[in-house]
C-alpha atoms as a PDB file:
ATOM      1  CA  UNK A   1    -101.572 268.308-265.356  1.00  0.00           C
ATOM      2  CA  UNK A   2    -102.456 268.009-268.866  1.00  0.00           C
ATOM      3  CA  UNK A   3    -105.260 264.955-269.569  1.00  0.00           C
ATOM      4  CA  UNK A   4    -102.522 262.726-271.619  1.00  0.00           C
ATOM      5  CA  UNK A   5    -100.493 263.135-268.140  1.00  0.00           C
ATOM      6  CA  UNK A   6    -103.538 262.129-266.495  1.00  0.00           C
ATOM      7  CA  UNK A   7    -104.266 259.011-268.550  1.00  0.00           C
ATOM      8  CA  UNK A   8    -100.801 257.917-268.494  1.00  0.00           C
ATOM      9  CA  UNK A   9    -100.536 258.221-264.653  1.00  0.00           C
ATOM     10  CA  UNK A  10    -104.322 256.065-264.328  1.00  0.00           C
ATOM     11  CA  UNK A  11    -102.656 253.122-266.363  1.00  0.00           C
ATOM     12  CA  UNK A  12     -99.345 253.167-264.817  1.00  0.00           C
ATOM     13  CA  UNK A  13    -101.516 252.799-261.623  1.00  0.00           C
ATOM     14  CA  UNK A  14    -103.584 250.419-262.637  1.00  0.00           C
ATOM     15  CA  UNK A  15     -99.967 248.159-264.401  1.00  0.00           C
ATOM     16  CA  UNK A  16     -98.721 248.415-260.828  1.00  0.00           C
ATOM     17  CA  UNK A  17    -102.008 247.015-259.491  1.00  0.00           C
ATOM     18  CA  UNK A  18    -101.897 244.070-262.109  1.00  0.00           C
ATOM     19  CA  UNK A  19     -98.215 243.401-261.695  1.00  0.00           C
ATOM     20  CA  UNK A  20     -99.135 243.043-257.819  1.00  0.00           C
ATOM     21  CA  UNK A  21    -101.756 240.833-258.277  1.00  0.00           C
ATOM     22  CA  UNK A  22     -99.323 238.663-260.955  1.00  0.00           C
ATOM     23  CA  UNK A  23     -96.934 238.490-258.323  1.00  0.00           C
ATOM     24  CA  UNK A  24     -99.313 237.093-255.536  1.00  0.00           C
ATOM     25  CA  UNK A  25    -100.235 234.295-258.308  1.00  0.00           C
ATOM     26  CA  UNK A  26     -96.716 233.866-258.668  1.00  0.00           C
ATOM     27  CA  UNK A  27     -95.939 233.474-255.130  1.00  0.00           C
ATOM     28  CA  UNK A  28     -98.065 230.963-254.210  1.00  0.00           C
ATOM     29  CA  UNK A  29     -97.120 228.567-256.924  1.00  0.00           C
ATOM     30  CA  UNK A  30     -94.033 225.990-255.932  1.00  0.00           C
ATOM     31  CA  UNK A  31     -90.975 225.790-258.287  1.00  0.00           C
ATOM     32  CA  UNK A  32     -91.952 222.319-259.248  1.00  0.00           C
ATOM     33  CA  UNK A  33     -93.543 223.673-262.464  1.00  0.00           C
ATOM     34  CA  UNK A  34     -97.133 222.727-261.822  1.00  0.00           C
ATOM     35  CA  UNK A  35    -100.221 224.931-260.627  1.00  0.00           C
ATOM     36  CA  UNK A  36    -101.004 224.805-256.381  1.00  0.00           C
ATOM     37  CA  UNK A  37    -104.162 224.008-255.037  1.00  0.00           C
ATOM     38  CA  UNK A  38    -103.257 227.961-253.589  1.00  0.00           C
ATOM     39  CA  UNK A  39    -102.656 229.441-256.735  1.00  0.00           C
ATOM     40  CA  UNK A  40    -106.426 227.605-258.978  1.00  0.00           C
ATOM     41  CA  UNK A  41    -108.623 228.692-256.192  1.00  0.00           C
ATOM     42  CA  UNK A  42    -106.719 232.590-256.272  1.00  0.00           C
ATOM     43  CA  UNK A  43    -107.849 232.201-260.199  1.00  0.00           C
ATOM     44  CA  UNK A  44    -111.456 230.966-259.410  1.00  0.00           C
ATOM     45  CA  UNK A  45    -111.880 233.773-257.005  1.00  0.00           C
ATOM     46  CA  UNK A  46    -110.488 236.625-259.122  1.00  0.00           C
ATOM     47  CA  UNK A  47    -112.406 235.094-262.311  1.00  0.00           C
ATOM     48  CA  UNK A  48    -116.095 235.032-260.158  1.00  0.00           C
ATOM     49  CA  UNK A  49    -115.212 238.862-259.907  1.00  0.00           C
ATOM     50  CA  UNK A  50    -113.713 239.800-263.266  1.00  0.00           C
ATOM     51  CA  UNK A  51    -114.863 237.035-265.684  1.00  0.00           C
ATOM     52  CA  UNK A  52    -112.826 234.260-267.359  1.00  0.00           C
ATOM     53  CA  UNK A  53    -110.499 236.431-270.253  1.00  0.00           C
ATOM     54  CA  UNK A  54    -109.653 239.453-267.966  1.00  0.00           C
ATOM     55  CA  UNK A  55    -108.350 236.750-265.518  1.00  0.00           C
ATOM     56  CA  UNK A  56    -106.657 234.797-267.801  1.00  0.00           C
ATOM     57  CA  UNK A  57    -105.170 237.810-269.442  1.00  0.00           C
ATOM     58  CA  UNK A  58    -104.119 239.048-265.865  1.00  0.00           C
ATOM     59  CA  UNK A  59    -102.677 236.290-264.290  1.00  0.00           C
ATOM     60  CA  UNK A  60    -100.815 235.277-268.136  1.00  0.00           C
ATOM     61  CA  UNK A  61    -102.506 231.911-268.270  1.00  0.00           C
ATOM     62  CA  UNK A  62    -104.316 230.280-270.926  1.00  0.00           C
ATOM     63  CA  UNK A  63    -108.017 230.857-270.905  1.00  0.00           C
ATOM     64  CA  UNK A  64    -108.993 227.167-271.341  1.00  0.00           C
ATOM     65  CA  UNK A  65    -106.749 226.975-268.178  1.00  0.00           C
ATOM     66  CA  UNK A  66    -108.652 228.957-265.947  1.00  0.00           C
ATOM     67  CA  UNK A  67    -112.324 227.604-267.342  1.00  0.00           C
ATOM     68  CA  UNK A  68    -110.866 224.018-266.611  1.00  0.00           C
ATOM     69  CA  UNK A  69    -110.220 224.478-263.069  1.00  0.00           C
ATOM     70  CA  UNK A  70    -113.576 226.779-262.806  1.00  0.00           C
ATOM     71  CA  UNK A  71    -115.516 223.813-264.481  1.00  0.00           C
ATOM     72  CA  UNK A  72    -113.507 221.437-261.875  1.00  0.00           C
ATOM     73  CA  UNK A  73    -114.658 222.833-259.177  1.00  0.00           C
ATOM     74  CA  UNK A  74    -118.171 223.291-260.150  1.00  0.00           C
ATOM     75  CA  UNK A  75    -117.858 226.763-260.434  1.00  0.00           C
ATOM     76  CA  UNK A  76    -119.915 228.798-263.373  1.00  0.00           C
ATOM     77  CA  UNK A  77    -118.833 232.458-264.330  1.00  0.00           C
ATOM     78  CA  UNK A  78    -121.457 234.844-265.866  1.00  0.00           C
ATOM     79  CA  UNK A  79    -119.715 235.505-269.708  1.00  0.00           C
ATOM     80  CA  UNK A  80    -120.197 238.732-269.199  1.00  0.00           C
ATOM     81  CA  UNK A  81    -119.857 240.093-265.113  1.00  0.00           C
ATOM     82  CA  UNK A  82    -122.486 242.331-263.868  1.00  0.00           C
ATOM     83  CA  UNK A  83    -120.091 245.540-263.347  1.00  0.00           C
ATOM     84  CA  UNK A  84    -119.351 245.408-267.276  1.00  0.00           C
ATOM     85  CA  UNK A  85    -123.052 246.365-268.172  1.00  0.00           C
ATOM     86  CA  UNK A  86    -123.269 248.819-265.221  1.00  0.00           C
ATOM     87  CA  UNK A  87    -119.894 250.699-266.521  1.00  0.00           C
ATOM     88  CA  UNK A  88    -120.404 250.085-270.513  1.00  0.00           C
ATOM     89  CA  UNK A  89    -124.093 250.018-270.433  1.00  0.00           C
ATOM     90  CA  UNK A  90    -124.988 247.408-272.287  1.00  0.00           C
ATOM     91  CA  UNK A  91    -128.557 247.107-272.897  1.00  0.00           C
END
């Protein structure tokens, strides 16, 4: 397997993996158009892992969004989470 075939087959992985995760959001949401209680604290708890934009950009919701219900709840998120400086190394 050539490394392009590699790559490709890591991010089709990792799509699958996101579109999973989308679809939990999804499916604990009600049809009436509005956020759950269900689905804000699966957003809190996936943001205090992966930070504010990579959850907002995963779950396709506004960023303000998801630092409104974080800052509703009392909840603070590190800008930048500690497993980005440990795999980037940022100094």
């Amino acid at each position: 397997m050539s490394k392009t075939d590699t790559r490709t087959l890591i991010r089709a992985f990792i799509e699958e993996e996101n579109e999973n995760r989308r679809a939990e959001f999804r499916s604990l949401g009600s049809a009436k158009g509005r956020y759950t209680d269900a689905q804000k604290a699966y957003a809190i708890e996936t943001a205090q892992g992966m930070g504010v934009m990579a959850t907002a950009r995963l779950l396709n919701l506004h960023r303000k969004t998801v630092q409104r219900w974080l800052r509703d709840k009392g909840v603070q998120v590190k800008r930048c989470p500690d497993w980005v400086r440990d795999w980037a190394y940022i100094p």
